[in-house]
Protein backbone atom coordinates (compact mmCIF):
# COMPACT_ATOMS: atom_id res chain seq x y z
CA UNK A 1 -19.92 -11.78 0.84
CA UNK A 2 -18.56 -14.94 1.23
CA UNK A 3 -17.76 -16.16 4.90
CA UNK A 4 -14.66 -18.03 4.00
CA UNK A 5 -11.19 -16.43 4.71
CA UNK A 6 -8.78 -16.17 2.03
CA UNK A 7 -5.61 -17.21 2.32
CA UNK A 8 -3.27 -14.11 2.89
CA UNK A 9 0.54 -14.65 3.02
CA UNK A 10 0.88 -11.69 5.68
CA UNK A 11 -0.29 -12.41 8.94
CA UNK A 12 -1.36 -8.62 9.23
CA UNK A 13 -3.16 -9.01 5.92
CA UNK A 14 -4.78 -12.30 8.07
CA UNK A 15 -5.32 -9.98 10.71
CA UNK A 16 -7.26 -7.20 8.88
CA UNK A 17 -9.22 -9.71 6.83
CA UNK A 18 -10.42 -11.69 10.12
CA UNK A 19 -11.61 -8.08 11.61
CA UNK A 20 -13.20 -7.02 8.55
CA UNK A 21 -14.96 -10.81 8.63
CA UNK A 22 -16.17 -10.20 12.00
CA UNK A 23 -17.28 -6.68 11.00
CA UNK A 24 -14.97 -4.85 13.64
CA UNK A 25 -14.28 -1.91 12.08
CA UNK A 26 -13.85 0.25 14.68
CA UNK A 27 -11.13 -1.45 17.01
CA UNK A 28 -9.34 -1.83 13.34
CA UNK A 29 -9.81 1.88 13.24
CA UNK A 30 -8.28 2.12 16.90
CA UNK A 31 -5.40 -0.25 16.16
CA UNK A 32 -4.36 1.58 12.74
CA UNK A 33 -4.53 5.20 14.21
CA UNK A 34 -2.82 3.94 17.15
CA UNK A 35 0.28 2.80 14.29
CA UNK A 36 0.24 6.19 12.85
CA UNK A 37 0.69 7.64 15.92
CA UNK A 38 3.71 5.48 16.25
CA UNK A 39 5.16 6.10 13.19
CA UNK A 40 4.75 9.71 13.70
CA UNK A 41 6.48 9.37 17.08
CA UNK A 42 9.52 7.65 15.56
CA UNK A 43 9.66 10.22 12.53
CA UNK A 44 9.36 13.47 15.05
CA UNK A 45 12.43 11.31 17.49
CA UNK A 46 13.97 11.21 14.09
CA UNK A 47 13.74 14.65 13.22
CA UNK A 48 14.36 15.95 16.14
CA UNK A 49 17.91 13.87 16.35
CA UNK A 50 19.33 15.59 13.58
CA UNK A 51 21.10 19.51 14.23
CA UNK A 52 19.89 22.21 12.65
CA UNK A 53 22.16 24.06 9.63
């Protein structure tokens, strides 16, 4: 594996490449479960928003 960085036109793409580089896995791990909790946050405020029929 090479140790250069490619180029990535997302700066989240930058992101994960740089802690994949550094072999980090498992704060990436921490900081993508911690998204999908997010997400699932904002969905279930979403949900919850709407009336029931």
């Amino acid at each position: 594996m090479s140790n250069t960085v490619e180029y990535a036109p997302n700066s989240q793409e930058a992101a994960i490449a740089l802690f994949l580089q550094d072999d980090n896995g498992d704060k990436l791990t921490d900081i993508l479960v911690d998204a999908l909790d997010e997400a699932f946050r904002i969905l279930r405020d979403e949900i919850s928003s709407y009336p029931l029929n």
